[in-house]
Each structure stands twice: as structure tokens, then as C-alpha cells.
N, C-alpha and C. Protein backbone atom coordinates (compact mmCIF):
# COMPACT_ATOMS: atom_id res chain seq x y z
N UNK A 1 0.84 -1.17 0.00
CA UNK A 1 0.00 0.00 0.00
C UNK A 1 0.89 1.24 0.00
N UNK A 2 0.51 2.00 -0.65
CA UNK A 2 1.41 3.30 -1.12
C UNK A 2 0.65 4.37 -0.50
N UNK A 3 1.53 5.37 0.20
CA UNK A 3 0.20 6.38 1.34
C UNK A 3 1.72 7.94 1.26
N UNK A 4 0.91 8.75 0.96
CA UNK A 4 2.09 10.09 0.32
C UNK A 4 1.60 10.87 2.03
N UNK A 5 3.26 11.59 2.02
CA UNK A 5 3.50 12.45 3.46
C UNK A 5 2.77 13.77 3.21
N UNK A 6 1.99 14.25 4.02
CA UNK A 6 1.22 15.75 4.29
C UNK A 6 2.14 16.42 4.74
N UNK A 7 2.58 17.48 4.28
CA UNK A 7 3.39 18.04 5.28
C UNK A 7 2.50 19.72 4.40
N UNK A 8 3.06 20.59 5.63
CA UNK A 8 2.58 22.05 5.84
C UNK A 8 3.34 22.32 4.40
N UNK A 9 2.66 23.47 4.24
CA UNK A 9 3.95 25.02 3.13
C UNK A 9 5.13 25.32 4.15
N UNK A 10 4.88 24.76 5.05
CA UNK A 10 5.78 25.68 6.07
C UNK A 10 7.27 24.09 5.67
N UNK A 11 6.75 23.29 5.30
CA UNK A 11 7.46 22.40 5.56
C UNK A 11 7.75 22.42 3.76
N UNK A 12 7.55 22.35 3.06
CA UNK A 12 7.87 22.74 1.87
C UNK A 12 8.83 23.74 1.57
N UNK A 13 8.93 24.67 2.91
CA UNK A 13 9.79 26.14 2.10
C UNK A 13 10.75 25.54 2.63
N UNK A 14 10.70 24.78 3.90
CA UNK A 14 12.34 24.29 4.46
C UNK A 14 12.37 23.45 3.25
N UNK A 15 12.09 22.71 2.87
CA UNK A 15 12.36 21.49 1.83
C UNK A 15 13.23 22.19 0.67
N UNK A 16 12.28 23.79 0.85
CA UNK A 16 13.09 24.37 -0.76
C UNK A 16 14.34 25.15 -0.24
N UNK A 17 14.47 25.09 0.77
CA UNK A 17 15.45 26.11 1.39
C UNK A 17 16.89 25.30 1.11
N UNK A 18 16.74 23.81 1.00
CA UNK A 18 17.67 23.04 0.92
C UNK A 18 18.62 23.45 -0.17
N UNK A 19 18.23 23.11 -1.06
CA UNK A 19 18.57 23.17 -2.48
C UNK A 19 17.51 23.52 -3.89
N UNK A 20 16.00 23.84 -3.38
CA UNK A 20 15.65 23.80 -4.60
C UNK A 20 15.01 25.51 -4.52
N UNK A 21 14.65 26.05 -5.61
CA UNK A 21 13.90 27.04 -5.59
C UNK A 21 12.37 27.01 -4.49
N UNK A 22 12.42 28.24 -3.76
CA UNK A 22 11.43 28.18 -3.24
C UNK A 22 10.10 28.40 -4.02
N UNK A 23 8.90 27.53 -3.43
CA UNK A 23 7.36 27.42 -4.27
C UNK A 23 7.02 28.93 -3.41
N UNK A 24 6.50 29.17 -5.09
CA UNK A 24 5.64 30.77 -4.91
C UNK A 24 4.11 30.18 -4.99
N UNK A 25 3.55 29.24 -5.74
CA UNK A 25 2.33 28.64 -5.62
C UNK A 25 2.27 27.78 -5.19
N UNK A 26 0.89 27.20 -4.96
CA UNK A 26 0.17 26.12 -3.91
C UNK A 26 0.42 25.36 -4.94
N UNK A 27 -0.03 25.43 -6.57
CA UNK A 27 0.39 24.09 -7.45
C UNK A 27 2.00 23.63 -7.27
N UNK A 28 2.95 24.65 -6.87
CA UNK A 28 4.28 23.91 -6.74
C UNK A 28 4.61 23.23 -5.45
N UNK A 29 3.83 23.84 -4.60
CA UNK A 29 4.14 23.29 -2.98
C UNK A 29 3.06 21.36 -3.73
N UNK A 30 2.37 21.67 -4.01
CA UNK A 30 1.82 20.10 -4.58
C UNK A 30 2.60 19.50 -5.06
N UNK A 31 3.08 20.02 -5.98
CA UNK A 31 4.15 19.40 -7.30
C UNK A 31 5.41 18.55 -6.33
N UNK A 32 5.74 19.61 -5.25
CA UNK A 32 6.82 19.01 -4.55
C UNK A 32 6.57 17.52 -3.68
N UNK A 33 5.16 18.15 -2.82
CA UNK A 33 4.66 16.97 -1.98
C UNK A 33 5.04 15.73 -2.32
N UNK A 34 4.38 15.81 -3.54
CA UNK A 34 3.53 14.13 -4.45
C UNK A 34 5.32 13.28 -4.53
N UNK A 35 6.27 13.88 -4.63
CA UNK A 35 7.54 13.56 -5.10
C UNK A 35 8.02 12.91 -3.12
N UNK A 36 7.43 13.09 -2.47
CA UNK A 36 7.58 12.30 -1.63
C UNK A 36 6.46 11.48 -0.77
N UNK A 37 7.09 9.80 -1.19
CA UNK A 37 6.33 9.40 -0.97
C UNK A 37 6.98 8.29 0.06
N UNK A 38 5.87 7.49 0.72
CA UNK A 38 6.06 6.39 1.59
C UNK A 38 5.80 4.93 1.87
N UNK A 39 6.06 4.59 2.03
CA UNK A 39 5.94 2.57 1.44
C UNK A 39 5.77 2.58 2.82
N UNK A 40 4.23 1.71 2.97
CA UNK A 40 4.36 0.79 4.03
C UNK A 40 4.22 -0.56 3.75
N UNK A 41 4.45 -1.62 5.01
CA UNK A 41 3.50 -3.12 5.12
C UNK A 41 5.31 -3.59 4.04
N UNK A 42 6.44 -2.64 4.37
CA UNK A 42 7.50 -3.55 3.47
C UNK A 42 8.34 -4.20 4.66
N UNK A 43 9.11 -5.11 4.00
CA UNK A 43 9.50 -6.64 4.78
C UNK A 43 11.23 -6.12 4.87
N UNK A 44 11.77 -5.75 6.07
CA UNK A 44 12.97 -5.68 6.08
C UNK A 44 13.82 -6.20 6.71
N UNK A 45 14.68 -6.91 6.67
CA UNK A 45 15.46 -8.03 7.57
C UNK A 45 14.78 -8.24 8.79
N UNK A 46 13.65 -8.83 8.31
CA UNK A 46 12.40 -9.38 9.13
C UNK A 46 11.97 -8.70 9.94
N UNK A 47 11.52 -7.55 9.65
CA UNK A 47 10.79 -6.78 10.47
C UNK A 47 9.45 -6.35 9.39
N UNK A 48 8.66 -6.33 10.01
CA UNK A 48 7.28 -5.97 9.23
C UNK A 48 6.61 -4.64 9.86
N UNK A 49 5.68 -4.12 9.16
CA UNK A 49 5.20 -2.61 9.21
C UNK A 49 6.69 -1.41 8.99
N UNK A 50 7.70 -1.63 8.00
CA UNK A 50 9.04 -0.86 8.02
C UNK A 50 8.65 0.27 7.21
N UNK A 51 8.51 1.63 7.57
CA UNK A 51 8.46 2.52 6.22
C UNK A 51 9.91 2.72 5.68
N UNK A 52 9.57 3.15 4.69
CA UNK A 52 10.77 3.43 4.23
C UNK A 52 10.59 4.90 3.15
N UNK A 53 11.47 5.55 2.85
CA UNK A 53 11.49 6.81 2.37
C UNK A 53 11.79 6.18 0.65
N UNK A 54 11.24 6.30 -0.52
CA UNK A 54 12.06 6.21 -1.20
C UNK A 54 13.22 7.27 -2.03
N UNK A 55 14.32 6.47 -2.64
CA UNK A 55 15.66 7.25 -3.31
C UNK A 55 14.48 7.64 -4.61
N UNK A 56 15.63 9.40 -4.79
CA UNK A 56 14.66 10.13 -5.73
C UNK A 56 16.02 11.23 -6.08
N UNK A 57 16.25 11.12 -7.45
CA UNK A 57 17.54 11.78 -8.05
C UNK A 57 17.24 13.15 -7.82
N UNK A 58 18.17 14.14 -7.25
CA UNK A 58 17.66 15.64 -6.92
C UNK A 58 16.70 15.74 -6.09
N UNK A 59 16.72 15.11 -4.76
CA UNK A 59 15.57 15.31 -3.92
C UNK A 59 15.93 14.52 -2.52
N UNK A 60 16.52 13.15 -2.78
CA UNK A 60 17.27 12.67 -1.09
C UNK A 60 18.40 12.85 -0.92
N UNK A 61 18.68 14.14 -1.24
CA UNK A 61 20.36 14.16 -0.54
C UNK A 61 20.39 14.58 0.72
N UNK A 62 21.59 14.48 1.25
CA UNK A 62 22.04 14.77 2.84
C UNK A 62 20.60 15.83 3.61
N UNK A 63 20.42 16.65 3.31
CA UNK A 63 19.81 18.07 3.84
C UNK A 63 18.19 16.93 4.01
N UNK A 64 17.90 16.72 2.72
CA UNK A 64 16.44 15.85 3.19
C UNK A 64 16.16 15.34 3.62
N UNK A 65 16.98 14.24 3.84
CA UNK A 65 17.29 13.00 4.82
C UNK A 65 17.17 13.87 5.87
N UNK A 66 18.12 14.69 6.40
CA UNK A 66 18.25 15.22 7.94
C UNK A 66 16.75 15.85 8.50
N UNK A 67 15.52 16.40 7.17
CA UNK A 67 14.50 17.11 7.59
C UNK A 67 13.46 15.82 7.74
N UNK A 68 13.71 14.89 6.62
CA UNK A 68 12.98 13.90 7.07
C UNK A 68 13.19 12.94 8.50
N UNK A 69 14.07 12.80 8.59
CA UNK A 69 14.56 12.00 10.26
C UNK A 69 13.93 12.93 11.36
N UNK A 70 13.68 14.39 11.10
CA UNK A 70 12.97 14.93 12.21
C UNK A 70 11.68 14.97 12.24
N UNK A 71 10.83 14.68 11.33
CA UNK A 71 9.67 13.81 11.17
C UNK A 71 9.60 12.37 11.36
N UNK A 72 10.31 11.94 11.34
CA UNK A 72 10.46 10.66 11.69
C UNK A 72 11.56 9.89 12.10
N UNK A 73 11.55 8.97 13.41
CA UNK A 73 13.39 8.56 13.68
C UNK A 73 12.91 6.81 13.17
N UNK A 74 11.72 6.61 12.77
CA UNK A 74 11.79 5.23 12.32
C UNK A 74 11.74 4.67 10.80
N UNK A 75 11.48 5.30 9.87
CA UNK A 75 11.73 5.06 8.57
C UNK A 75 13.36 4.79 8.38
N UNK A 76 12.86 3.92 7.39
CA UNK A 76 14.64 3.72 6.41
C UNK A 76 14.58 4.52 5.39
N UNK A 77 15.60 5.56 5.07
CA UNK A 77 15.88 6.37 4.52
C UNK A 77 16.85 5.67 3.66
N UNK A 78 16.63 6.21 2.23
CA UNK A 78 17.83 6.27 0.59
C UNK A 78 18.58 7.54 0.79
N UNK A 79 19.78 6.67 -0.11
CA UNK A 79 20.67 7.94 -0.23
C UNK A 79 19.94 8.58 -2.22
N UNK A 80 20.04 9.27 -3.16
CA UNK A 80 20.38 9.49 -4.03
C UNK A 80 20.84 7.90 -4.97
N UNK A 81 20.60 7.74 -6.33
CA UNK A 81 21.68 6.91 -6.82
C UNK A 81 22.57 7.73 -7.26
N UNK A 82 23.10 6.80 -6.52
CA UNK A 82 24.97 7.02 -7.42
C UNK A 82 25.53 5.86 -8.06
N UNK A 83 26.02 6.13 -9.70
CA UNK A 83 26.55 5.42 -10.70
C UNK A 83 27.88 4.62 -9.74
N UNK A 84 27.66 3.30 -10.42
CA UNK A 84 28.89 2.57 -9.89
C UNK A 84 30.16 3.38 -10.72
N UNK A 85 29.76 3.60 -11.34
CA UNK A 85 31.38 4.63 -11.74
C UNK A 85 32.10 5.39 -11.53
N UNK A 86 31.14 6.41 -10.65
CA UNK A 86 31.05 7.45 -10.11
C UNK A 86 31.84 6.83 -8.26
N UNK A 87 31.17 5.98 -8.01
CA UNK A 87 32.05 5.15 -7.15
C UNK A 87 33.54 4.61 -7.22
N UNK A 88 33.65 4.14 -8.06
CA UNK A 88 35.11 3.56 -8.56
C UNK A 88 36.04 4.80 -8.96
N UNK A 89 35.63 5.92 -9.35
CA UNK A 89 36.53 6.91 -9.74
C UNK A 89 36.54 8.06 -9.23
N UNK A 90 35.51 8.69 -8.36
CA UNK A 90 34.71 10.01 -7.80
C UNK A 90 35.32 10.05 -6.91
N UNK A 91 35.22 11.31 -6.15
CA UNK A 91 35.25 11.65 -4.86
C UNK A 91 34.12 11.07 -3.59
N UNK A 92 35.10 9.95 -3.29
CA UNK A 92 34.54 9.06 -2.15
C UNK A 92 33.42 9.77 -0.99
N UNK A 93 34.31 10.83 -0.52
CA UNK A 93 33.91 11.44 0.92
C UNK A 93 32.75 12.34 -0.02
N UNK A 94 32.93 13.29 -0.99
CA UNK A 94 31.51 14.04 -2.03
C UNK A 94 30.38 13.36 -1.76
N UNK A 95 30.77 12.00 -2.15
CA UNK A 95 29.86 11.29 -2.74
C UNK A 95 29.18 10.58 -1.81
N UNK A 96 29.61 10.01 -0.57
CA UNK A 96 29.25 8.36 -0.08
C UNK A 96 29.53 9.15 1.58
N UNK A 97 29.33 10.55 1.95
CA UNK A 97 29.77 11.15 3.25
C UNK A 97 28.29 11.35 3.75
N UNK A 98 27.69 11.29 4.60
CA UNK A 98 26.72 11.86 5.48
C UNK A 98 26.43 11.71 7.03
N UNK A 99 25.40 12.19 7.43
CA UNK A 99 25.52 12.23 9.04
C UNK A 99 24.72 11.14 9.49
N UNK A 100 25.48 10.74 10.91
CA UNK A 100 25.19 9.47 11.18
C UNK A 100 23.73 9.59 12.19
N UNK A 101 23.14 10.92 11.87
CA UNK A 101 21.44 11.02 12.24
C UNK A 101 20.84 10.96 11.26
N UNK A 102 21.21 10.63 9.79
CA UNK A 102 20.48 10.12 8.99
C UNK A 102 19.85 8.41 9.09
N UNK A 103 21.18 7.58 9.76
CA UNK A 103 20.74 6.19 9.98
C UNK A 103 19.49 5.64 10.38
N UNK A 104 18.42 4.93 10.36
CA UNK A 104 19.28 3.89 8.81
C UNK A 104 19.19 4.48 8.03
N UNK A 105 20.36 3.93 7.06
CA UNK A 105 20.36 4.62 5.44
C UNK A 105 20.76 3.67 4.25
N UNK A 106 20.18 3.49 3.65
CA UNK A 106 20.29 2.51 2.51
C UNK A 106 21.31 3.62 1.21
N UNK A 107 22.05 3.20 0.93
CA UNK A 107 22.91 3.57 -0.59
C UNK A 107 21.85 2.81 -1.77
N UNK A 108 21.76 3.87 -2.86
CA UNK A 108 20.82 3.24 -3.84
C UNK A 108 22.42 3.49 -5.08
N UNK A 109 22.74 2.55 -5.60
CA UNK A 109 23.94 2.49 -6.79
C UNK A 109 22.95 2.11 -7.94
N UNK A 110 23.27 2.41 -9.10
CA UNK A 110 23.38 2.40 -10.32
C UNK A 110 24.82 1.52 -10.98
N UNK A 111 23.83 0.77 -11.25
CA UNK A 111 25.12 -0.08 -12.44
C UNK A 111 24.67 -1.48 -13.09
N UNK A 112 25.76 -1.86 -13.62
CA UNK A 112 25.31 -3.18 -13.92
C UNK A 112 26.58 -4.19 -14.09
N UNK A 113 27.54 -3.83 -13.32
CA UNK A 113 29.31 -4.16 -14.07
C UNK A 113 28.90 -5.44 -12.20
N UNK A 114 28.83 -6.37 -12.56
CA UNK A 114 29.48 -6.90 -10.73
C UNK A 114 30.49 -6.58 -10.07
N UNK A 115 31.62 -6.39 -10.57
CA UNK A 115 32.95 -5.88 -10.23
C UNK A 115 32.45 -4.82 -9.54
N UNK A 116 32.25 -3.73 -10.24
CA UNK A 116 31.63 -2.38 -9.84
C UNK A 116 30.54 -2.20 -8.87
N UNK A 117 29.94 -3.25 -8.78
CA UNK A 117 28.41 -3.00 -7.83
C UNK A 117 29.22 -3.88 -6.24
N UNK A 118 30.09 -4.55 -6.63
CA UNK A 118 31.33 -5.33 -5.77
C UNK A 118 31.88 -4.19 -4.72
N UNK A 119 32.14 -3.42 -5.43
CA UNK A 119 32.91 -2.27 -4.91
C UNK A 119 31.86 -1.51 -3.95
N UNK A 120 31.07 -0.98 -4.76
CA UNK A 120 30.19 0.14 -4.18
C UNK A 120 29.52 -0.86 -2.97
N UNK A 121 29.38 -2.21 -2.48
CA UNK A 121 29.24 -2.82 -1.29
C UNK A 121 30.31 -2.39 -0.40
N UNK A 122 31.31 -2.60 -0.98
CA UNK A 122 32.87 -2.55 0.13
C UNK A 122 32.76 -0.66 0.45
N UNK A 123 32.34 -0.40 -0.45
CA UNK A 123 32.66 1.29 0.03
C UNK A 123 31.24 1.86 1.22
N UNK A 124 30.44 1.11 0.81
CA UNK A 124 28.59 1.34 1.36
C UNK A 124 29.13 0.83 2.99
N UNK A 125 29.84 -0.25 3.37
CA UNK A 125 30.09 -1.42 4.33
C UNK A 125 31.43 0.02 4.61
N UNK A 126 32.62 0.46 4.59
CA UNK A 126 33.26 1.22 5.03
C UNK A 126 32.42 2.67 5.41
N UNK A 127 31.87 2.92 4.68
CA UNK A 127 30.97 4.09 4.75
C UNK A 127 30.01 3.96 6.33
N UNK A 128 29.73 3.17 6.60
CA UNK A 128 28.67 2.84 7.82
C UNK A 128 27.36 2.86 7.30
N UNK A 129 26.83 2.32 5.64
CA UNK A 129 25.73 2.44 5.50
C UNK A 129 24.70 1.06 6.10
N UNK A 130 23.99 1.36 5.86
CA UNK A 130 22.57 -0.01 6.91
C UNK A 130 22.81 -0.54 5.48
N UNK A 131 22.46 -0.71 4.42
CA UNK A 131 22.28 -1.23 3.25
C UNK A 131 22.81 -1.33 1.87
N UNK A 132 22.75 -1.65 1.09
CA UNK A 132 22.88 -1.20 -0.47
C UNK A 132 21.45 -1.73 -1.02
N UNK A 133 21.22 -0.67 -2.13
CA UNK A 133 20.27 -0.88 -3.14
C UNK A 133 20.45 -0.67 -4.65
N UNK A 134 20.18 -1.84 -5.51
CA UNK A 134 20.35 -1.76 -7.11
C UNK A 134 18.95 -1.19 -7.50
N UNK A 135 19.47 0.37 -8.36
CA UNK A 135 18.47 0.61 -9.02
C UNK A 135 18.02 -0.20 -10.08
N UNK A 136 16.94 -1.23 -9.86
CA UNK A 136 16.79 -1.86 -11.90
C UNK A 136 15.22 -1.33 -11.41
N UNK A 137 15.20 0.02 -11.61
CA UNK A 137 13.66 0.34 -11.58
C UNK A 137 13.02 1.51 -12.60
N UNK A 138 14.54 2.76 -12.80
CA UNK A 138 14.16 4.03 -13.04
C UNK A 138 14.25 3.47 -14.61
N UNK A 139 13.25 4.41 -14.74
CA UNK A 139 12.85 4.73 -16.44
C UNK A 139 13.40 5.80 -17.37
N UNK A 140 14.24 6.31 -16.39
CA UNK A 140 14.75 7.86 -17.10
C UNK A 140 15.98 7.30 -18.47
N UNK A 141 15.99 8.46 -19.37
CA UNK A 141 16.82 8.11 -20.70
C UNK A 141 18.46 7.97 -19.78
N UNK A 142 18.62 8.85 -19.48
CA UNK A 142 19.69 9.23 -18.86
C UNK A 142 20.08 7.52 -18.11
N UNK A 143 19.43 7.09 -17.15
CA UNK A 143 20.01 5.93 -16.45
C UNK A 143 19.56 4.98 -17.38
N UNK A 144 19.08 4.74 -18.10
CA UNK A 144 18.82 3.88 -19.15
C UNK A 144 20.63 3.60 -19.52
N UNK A 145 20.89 4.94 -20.28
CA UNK A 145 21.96 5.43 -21.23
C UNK A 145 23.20 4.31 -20.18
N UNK A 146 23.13 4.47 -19.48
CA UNK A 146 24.16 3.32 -18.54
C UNK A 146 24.28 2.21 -18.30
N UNK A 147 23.16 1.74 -19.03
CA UNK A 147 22.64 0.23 -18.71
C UNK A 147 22.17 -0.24 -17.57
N UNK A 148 21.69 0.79 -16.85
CA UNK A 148 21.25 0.47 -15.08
C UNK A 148 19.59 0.76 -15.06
N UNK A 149 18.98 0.80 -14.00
CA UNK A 149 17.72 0.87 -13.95
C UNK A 149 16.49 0.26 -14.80
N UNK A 150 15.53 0.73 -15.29
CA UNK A 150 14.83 -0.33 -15.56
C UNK A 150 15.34 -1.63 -16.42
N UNK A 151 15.89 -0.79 -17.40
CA UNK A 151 16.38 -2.22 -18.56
C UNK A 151 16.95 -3.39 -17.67
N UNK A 152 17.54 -3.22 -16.38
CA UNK A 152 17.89 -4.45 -15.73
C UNK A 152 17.04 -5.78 -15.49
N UNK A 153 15.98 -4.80 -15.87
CA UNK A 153 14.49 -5.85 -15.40
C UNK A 153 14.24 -6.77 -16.30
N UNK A 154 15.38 -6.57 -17.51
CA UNK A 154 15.18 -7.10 -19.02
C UNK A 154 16.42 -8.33 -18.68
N UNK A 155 16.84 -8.35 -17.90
CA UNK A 155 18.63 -9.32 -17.67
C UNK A 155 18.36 -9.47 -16.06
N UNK A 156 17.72 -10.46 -15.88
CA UNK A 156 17.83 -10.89 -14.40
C UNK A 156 19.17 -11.13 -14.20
N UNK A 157 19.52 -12.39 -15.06
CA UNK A 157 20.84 -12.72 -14.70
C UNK A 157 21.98 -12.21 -14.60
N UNK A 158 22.00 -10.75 -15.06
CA UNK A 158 23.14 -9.83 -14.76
C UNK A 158 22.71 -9.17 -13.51
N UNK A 159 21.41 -9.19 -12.79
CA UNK A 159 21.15 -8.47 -11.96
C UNK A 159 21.52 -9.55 -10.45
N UNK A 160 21.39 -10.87 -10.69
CA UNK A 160 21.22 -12.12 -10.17
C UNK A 160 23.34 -11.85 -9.77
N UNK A 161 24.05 -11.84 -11.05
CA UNK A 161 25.54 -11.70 -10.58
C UNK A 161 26.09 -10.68 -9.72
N UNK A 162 25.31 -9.35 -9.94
CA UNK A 162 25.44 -8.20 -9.30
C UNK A 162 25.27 -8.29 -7.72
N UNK A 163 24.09 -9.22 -7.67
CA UNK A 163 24.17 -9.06 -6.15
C UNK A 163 24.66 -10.27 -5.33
N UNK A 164 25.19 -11.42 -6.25
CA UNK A 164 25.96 -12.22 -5.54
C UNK A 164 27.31 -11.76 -5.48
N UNK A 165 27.87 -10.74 -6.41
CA UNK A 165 29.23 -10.39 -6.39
C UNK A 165 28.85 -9.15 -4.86
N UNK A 166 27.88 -8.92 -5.26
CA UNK A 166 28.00 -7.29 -4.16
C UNK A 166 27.49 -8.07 -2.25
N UNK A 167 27.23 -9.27 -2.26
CA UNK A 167 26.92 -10.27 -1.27
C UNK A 167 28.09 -10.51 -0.61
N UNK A 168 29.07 -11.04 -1.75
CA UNK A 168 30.76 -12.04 -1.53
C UNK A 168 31.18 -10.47 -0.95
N UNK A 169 31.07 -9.57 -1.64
CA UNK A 169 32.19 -8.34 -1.19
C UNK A 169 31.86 -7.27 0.15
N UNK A 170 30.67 -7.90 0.70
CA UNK A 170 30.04 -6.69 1.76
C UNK A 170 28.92 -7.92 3.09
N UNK A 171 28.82 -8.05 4.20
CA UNK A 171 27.92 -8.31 4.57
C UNK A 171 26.65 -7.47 4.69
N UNK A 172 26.41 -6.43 4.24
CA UNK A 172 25.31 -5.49 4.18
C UNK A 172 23.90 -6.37 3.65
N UNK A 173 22.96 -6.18 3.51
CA UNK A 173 21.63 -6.54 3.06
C UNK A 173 21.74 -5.66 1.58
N UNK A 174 21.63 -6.98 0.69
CA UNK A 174 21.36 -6.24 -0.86
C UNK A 174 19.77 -6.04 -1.21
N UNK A 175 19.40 -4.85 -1.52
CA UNK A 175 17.68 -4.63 -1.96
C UNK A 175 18.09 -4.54 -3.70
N UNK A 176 16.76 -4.93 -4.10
CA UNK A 176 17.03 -4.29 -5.43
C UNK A 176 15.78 -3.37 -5.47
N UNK A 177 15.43 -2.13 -6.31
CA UNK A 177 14.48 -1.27 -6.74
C UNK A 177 14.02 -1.91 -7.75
N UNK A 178 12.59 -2.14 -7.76
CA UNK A 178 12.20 -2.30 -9.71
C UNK A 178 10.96 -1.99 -9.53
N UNK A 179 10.06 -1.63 -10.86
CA UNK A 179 8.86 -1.27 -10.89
C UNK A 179 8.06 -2.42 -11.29
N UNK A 180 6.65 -1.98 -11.04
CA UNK A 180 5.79 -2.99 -11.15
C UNK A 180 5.24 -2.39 -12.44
């Protein structure tokens, strides 16, 4: 069951205060809402009734996470995806740094290389994250263009290696994202 967060204008302008332009209309304070949403009744290393926040490109970084945890200290919170490439070659601490009042926090990676999704476990597991998550869900051209997200849904079995390689290289809990 899928159930979207109410929050005030008042809670919208902090939202925009973060990083995005502040809403001058009630249709944008909407526009923003709907973009966060909440999963209940999901199953997480056996715990039942778990919300969880979902990862949303330009919208869960560090600052949101921290406004969302003060609405709530029991949801599991996403980081952003970040490209396994972007892992293997990026700025580690940029990229994979946040505060440990965000916890729990799931890492959502992008990729499809095992080697690479290998890694981004070992870095998620040094990092102090609660989790890793494979995007094979998003529809966008852009993560398409990488071979990650939905099209994964098209190659189990590369998705099937990904998380036995990213299993062998991390004790973390592997999720995968996909759409229905």
C-alpha cells in the first residue's frame, strides 16, 4: 500500500530552502509533496510494518534525509543513486559522506558491471551504511543510457551476478528497486 507524506507550506519552504527554488504557488508546494512518498507493510530483515522513504535523483540528498529524520526517527531512509562509476573513480567522501542522524540509510547504486556494484558494497560497508540498493527500476533516458535501472528488469541474470558479487564483497543486506 502506497500512502504520500502531508506536510505544511511551512514544511515545503524548508524542503526548498535546501537546495531547490522556493514554491511561490500552492500548485508547486503540490508538485513538490507528491515527489515524496512512503511505502508501508514492506519486509525488512524481518521486520514488518518498516516505512521506508524512497531514493529520488535531486531530492534525497544529505539536507532531506536530515528534515525527514525529524519527522520521523523510524523510517529507512535512501541515499540518491549514485553510478557505480562514479564510485570507482569520484570523490569518495563528495559522494558516499553523510551524518550518522540520517541512519538507517540505505545507498541506492546504479550499475550493472558486478565488479563495480562489488565495490560500491565494500565502500557502502566502510561508509557505515545499513544497506545497499540496485536501481533496476528508473525509467529515465539518462540511467537507461548506462545500462542500469529499468532495462535491468530485461537481464535478471546480470542483476542475479550483481548481487551475488556485491553479497561475496560486503555483509550489508542487498535490496534491489524495480517497478511494477
Amino acid at each position: 500500500m502506497r500512502k504520500k507524506i502531508i506536510v505544511s507550506s511551512l514544511t515545503a519552504a524548508l524542503m526548498a530552502s535546501t537546495a531547490w527554488a522556493a514554491p511561490s504557488t500552492t500548485a508547486q508546494v503540490e508538485e513538490m509533496v507528491k515527489h515524496v512518498v512512503l511505502s508501508e507493510d514492506v519486509e525488512y530483515q524481518g521486520a514488518s510494518q518498516v516505512k521506508t522513504i524512497a531514493p529520488m535523483l535531486d531530492w534525497t540528498d544529505s539536507f532531506f534525509r536530515q528534515f525527514l529524520r525529524l519527522i520521523t526517527k523510524d523510517a529507512i531512509l535512501y541515499s540518491e543513486m549514485i553510478a557505480e562509476q562514479a564510485i570507482a573513480h569520484g570523490d569518495l567522501h563528495k559522494l558516499l559522506d553523510f551524518s550518522p542522524f540520517e541512519l538507517p540509510l540505505i545507498l541506492q547504486v546504479g550499475g550493472s558491471t558486478p565488479a563495480l556494484m562489488a565495490n560500491a558494497a565494500q565502500k557502502a560497508t566502510e561508509f557505515g551504511y545499513t544497506g545497499i540498493n540496485i536501481n533496476a527500476g528508473c525509467p529515465s533516458e539518462r540511467v537507461l543510457a548506462g545500462s542500469f535501472g529499468a532495462c535491468l528488469m530485461a537481464d535478471p541474470k546480470r542483476v542475479a551476478a550483481c548481487v551475488e558479487a556485491m553479497r561475496s564483497a560486503s555483509n550489508l543486506e542487498v535490496s534491489i528497486k524495480t517497478r511494477i
